[in-house]
Protein backbone atom coordinates (compact mmCIF):
# COMPACT_ATOMS: atom_id res chain seq x y z
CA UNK A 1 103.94 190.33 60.08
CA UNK A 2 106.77 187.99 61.71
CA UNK A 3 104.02 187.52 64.83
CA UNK A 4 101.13 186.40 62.22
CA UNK A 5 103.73 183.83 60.63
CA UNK A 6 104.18 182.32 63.37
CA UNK A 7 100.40 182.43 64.72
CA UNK A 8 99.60 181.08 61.61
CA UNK A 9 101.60 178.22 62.10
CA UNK A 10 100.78 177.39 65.82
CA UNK A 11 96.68 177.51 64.46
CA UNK A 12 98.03 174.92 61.72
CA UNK A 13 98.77 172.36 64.24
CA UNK A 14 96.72 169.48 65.65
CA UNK A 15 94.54 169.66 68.44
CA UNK A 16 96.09 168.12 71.63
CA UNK A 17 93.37 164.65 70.94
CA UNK A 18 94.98 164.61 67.27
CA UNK A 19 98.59 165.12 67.93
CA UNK A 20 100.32 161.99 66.75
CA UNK A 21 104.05 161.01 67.05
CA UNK A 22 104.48 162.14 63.41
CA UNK A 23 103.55 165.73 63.94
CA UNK A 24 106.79 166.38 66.05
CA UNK A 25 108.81 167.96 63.35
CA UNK A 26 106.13 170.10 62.83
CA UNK A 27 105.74 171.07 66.18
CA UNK A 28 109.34 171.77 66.76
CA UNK A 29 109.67 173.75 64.04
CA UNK A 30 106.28 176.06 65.30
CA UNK A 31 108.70 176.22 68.84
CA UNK A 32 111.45 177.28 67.38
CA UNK A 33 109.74 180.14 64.70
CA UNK A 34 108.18 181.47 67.81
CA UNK A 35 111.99 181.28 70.12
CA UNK A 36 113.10 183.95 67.73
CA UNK A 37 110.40 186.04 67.69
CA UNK A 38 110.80 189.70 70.09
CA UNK A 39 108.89 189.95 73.24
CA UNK A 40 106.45 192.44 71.58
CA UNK A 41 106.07 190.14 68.94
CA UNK A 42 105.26 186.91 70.78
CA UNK A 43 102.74 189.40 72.37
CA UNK A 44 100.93 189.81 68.59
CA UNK A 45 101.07 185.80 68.55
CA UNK A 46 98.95 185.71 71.48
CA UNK A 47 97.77 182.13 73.00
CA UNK A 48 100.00 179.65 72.44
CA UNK A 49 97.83 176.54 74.58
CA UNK A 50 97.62 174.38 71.16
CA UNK A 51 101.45 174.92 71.14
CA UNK A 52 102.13 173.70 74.54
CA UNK A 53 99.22 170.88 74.50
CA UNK A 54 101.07 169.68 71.16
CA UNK A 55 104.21 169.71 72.86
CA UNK A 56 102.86 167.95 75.57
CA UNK A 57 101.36 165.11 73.56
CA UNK A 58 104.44 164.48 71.52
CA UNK A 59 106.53 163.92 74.75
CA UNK A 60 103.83 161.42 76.06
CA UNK A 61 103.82 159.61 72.59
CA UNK A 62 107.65 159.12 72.80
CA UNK A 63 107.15 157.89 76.46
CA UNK A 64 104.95 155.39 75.20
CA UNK A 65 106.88 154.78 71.73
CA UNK A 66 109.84 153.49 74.41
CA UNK A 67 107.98 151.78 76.61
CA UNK A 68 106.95 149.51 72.98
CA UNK A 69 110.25 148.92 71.93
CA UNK A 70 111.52 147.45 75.80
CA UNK A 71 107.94 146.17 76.98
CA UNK A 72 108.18 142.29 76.70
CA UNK A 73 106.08 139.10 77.95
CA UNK A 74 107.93 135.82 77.95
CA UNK A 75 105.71 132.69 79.38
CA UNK A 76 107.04 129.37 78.80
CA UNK A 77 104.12 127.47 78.69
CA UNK A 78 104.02 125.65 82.13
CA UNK A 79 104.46 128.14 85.48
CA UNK A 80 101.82 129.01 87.41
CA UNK A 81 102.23 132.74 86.55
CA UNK A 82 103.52 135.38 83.79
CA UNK A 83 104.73 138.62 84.97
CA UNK A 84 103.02 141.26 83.24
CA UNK A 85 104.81 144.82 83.81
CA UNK A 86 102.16 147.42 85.20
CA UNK A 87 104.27 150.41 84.22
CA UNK A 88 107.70 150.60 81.97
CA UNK A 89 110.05 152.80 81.13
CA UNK A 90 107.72 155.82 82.66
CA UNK A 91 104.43 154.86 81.09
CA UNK A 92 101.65 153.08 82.78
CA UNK A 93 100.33 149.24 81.27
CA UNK A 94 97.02 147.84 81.54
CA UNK A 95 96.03 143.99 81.18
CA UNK A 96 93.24 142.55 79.22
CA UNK A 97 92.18 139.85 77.13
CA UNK A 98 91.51 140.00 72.88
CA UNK A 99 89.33 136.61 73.90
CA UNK A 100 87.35 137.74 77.20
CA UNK A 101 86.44 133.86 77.44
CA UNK A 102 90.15 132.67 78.13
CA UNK A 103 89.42 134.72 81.33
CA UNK A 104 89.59 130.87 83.00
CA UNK A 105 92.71 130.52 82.41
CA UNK A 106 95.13 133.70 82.89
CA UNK A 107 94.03 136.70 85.30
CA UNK A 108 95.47 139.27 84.48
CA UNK A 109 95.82 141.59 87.21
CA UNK A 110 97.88 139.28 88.62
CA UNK A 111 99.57 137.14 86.09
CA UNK A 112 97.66 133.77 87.57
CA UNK A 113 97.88 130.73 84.72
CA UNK A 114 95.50 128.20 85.52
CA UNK A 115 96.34 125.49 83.26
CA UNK A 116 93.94 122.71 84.76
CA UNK A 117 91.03 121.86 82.71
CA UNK A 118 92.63 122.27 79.40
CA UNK A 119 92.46 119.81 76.91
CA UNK A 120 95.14 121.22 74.49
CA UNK A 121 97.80 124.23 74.05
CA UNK A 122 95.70 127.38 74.02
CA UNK A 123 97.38 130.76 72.70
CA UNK A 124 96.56 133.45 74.94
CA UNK A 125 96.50 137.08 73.18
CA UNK A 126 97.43 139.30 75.57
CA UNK A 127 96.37 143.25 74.98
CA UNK A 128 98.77 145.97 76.58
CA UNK A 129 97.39 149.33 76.93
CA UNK A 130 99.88 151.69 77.01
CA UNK A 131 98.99 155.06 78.56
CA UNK A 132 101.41 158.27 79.16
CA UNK A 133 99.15 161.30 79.79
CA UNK A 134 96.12 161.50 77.79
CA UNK A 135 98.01 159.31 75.08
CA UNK A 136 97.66 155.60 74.98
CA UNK A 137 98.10 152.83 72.39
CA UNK A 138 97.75 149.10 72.67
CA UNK A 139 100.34 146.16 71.79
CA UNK A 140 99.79 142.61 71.41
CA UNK A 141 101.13 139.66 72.85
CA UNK A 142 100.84 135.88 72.36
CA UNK A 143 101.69 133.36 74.86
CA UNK A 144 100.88 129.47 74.79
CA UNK A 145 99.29 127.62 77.65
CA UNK A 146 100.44 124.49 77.64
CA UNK A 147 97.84 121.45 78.53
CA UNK A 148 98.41 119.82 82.00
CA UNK A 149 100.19 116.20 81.43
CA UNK A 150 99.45 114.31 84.72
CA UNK A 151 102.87 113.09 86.26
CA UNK A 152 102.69 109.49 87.15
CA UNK A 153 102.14 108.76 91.12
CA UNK A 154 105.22 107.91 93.43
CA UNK A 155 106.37 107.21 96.45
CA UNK A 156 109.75 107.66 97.93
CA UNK A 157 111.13 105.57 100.48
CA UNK A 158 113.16 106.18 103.52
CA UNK A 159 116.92 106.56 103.76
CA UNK A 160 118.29 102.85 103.73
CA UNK A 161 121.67 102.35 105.35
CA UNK A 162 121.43 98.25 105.96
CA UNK A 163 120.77 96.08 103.28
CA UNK A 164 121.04 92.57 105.07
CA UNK A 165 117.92 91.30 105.46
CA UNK A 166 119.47 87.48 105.46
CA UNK A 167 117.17 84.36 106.48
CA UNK A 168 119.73 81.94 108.55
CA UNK A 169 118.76 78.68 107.79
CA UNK A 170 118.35 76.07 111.29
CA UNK A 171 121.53 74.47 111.24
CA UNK A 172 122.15 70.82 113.01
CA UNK A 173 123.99 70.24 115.99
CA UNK A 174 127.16 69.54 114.56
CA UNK A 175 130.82 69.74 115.78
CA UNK A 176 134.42 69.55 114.49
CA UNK A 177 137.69 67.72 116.37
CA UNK A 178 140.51 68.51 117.35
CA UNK A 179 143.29 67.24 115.02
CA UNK A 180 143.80 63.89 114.89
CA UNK A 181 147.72 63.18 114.97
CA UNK A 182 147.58 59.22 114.98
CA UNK A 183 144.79 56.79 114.36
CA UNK A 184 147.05 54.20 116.38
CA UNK A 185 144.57 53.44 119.26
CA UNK A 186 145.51 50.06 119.86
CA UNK A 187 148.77 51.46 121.98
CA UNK A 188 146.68 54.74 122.72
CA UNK A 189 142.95 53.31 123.12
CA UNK A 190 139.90 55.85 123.25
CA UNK A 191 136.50 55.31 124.83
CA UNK A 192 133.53 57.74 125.04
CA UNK A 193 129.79 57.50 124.09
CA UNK A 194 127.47 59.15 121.48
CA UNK A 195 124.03 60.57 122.90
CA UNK A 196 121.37 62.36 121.24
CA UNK A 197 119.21 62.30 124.28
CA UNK A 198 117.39 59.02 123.27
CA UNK A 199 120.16 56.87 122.70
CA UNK A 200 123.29 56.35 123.90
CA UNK A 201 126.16 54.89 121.24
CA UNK A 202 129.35 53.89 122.88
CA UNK A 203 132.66 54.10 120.52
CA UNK A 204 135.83 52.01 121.10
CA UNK A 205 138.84 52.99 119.24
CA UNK A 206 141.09 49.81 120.48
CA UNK A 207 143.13 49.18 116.87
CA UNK A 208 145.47 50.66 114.37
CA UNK A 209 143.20 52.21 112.07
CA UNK A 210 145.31 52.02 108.51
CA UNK A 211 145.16 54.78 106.37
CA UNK A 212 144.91 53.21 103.21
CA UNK A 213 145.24 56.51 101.33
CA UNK A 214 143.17 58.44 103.31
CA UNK A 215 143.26 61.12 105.88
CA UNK A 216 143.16 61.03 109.25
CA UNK A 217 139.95 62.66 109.76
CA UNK A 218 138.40 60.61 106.91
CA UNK A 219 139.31 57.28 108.54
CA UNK A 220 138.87 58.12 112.33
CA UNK A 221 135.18 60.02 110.94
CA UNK A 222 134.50 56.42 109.18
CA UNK A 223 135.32 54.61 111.89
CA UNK A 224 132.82 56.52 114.29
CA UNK A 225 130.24 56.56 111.77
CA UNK A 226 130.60 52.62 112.07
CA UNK A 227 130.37 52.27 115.75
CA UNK A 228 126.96 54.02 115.09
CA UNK A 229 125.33 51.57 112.49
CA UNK A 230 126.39 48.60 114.12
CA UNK A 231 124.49 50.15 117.42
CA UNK A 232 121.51 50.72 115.20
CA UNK A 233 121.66 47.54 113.11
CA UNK A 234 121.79 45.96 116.77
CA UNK A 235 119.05 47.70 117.72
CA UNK A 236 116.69 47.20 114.78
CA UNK A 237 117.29 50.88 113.93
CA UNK A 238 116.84 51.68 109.68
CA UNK A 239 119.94 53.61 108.66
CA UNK A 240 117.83 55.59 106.90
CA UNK A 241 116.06 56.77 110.15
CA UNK A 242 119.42 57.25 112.26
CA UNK A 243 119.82 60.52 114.21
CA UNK A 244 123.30 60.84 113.96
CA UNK A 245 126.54 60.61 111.75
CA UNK A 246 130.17 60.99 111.55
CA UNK A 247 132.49 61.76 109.00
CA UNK A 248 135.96 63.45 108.33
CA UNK A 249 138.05 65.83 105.86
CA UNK A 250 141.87 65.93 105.94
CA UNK A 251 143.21 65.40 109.72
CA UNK A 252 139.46 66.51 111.29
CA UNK A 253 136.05 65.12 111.54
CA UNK A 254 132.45 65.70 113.07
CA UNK A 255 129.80 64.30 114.43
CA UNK A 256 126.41 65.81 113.94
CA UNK A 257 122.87 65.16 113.91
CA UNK A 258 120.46 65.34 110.86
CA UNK A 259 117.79 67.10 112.01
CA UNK A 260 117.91 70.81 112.62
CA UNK A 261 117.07 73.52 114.97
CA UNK A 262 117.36 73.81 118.72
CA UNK A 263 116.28 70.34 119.50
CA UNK A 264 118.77 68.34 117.90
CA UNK A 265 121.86 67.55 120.56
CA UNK A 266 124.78 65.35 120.48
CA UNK A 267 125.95 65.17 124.37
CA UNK A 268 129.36 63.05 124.96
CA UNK A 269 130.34 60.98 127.64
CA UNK A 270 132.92 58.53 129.16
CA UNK A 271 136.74 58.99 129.88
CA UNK A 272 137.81 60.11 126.48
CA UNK A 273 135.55 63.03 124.82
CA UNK A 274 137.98 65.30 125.67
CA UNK A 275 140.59 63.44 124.39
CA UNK A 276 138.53 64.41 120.76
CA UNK A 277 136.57 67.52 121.26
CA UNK A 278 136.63 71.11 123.42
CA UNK A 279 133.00 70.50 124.80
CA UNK A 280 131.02 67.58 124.84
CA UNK A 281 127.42 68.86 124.54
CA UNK A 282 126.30 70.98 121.52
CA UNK A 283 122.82 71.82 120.01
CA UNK A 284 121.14 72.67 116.50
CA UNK A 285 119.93 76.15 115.54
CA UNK A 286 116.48 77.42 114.64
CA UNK A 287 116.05 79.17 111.61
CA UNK A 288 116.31 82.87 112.30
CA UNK A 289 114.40 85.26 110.27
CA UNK A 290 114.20 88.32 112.62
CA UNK A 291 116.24 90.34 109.02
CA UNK A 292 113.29 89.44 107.18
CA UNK A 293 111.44 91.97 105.40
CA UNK A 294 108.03 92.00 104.23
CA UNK A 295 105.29 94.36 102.22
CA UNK A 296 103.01 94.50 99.46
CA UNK A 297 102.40 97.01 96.83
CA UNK A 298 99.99 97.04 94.57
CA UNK A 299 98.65 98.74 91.88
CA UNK A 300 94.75 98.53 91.97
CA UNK A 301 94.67 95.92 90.13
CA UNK A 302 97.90 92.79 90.73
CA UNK A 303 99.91 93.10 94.22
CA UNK A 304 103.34 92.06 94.64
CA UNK A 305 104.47 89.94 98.31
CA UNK A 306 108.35 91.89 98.33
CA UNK A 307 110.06 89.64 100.74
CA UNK A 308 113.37 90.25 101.58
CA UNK A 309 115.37 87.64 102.97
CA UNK A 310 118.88 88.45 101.87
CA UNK A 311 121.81 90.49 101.83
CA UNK A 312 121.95 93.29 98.71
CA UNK A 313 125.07 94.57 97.91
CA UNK A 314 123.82 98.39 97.14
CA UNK A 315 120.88 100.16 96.30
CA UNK A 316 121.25 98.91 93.10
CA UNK A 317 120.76 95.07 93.80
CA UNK A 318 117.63 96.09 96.06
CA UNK A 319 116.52 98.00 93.19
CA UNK A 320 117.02 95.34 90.79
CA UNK A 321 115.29 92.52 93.19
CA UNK A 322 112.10 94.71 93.48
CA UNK A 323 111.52 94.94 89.64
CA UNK A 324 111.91 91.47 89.77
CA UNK A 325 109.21 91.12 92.41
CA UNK A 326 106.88 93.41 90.62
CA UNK A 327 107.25 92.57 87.11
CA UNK A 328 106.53 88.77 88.38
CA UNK A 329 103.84 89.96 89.58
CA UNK A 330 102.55 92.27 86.64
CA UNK A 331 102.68 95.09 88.67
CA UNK A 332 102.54 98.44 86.65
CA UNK A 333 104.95 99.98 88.90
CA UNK A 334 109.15 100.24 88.68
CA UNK A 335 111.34 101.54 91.08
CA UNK A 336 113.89 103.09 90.72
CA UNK A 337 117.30 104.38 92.73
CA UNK A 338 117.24 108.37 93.65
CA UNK A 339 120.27 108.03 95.71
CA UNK A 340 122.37 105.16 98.04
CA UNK A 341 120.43 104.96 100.52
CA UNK A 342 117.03 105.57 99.06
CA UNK A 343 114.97 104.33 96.18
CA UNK A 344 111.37 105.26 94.57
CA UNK A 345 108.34 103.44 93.34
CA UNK A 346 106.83 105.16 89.74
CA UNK A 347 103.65 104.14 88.45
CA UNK A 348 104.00 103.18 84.54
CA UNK A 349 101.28 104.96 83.62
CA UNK A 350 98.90 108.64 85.56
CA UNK A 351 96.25 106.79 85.76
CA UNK A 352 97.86 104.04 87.84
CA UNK A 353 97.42 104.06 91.45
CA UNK A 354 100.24 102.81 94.27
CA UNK A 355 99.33 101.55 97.38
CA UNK A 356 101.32 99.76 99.89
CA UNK A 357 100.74 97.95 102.65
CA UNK A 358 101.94 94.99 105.00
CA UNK A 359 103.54 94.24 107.75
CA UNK A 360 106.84 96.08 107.46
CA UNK A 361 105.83 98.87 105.80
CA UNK A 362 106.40 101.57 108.14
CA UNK A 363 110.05 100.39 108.13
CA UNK A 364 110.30 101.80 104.28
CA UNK A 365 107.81 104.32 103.19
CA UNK A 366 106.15 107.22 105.70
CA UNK A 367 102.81 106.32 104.19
């Protein structure tokens, strides 16, 4: 009688393919009718396979019912890839698509997001198919695919350590005394001569040049300066086309030419030059503009000449001369400082192009 209770029960269960999580108190409670019975009287039960296969199925089911609570997908919205879990917490997970269509965009054997080619956020639901043993289930998950927004174009410029690119300017040929002590030259007469290679001036400082409130440089510089427009009013020379000039501050003066570079020269002669000045010859210099840098970027559409030609303080100066440049210019690009010693140029806009070029370029950018 005990043996058909408990065979009774056993036959009252599910069939393995029915058993659901929710028969497990019954199940248990079929185990533990027949733990008590005798060995003759499990014998009169017989069969127990639906027992065991129940058994069976209710462990898988709690495999599965755990692997539920801790399976998770978290995405956020822009890597290339989503890691979806092919097994967790001792039950297998398969991958597929509710929408077979969004195929394009996630694969999910191995995660993939291809995001290019969408025109908005898409929300991808992703199916999980849970399996332990002959028991599966499925669980949902959403994710959003964010659209691609197209980074603007840049270029980045190489490391920077000098920032003088200074233009010297051609200078005349100009020179400064020695101090002048006295202008008493009628006890301590001077003679020497003035040449810049055309003409020669002569200067004779025979008299006691007064002061009259001014320096000695001023006066002695005045007095020179003299000596050369009475040579050129003698010689039917304009002032106004005369090479050269002299002139003085506090107990110095100089004589110089007008016109710049190389080939303007003052040479000295006679006794006394020395008496005045270290050397006697001296010449002009050309404008120098070996610091210069040039190159052009443009956007498709306006270019901007950068020419540098002068000494930045920082990064930040250079940085602030080139928006200059390019906003002149109506360039749609900025640049901007990423460190010291280096600097980028940003198209204002994804669909703007950069291009430089000219003849320094290779000094700033790699390409």
């Amino acid at each position: 009688e005990a043996a058909n209770r408990v065979k009774a029960a056993i036959e009252a269960l599910p069939v393995k393919e029915n058993v659901e999580l929710a028969d497990k108190a019954e199940v248990e409670e079929a185990r533990a009718k027949y733990e008590v019975l005798t060995a003759t009287q499990k014998a009169l039960v017989g069969d127990i396979t639906r027992l065991t296969e129940a058994e069976a199925a209710i462990i898988n089911w709690q495999v599965i019912a755990l692997a539920i609570e801790n399976l998770e997908v978290t995405y956020n919205g822009v890597d290339v890839s989503v890691l979806l879990p092919n097994d967790q917490n001792g039950a297998s997970v398969t991958w597929s698509l509710k929408d077979p269509t969004q195929s394009s965009i996630i694969d999910v054997l191995s995660g993939d997001i291809i995001r290019a080619g969408l025109t908005a956020d898409t929300n991808i639901v992703l199916v999980a198919t849970i399996i332990s043993g002959s028991k599966s289930t499925n669980k949902e998950f959403v994710i959003t695919v964010q659209v691609e927004v197209a980074e603007p174009k840049s270029i980045l410029s190489k490391e920077i350590t000098n920032f003088d690119f200074t233009n010297v300017y051609a200078t005349q040929a100009r020179e400064e005394s020695n101090k002048i002590i006295s202008t008493d030259f009628k006890t301590n007469p001077k003679h020497f001569t003035i040449s810049d290679g055309n003409i020669t001036i002569p200067v004779d400082l025979t008299w006691d040049i007064p002061l009259n409130g001014f320096s000695t440089g001023q006066v002695v510089g005045s007095a020179i300066d003299s000596f050369i427009q009475d040579y050129c009013n003698a010689h039917g020379i304009n002032l106004g086309d005369r090479t050269v000039g002299g002139y003085g501050f506090e107990d110095t003066f100089f004589i110089s030419t007008f016109k710049t570079g190389s080939s303007a020269a003052i040479t000295l002669g006679g006794n006394d030059w020395s008496f005045f000045f270290q050397n006697n010859h001296w010449t002009g210099t050309d404008e120098d503009s070996t610091k210069n840098r040039t190159f052009v970027v443009s956007d498709g559409v306006n270019q901007a000449s950068i020419v540098l030609r002068q000494k930045f303080t920082d990064m930040s100066n250079l940085v602030n001369y080139l928006n200059n440049q390019l906003q002149s210019a109506s360039v749609s690009v900025t640049a901007e400082k990423v460190s010291e010693s280096q600097f980028k140029l940003v198209s204002n806009s994804s669909n703007t192009d950069i291009t430089i070029t000219g003849n320094d370029k290779e000094q700033f950018f790699d390409n």
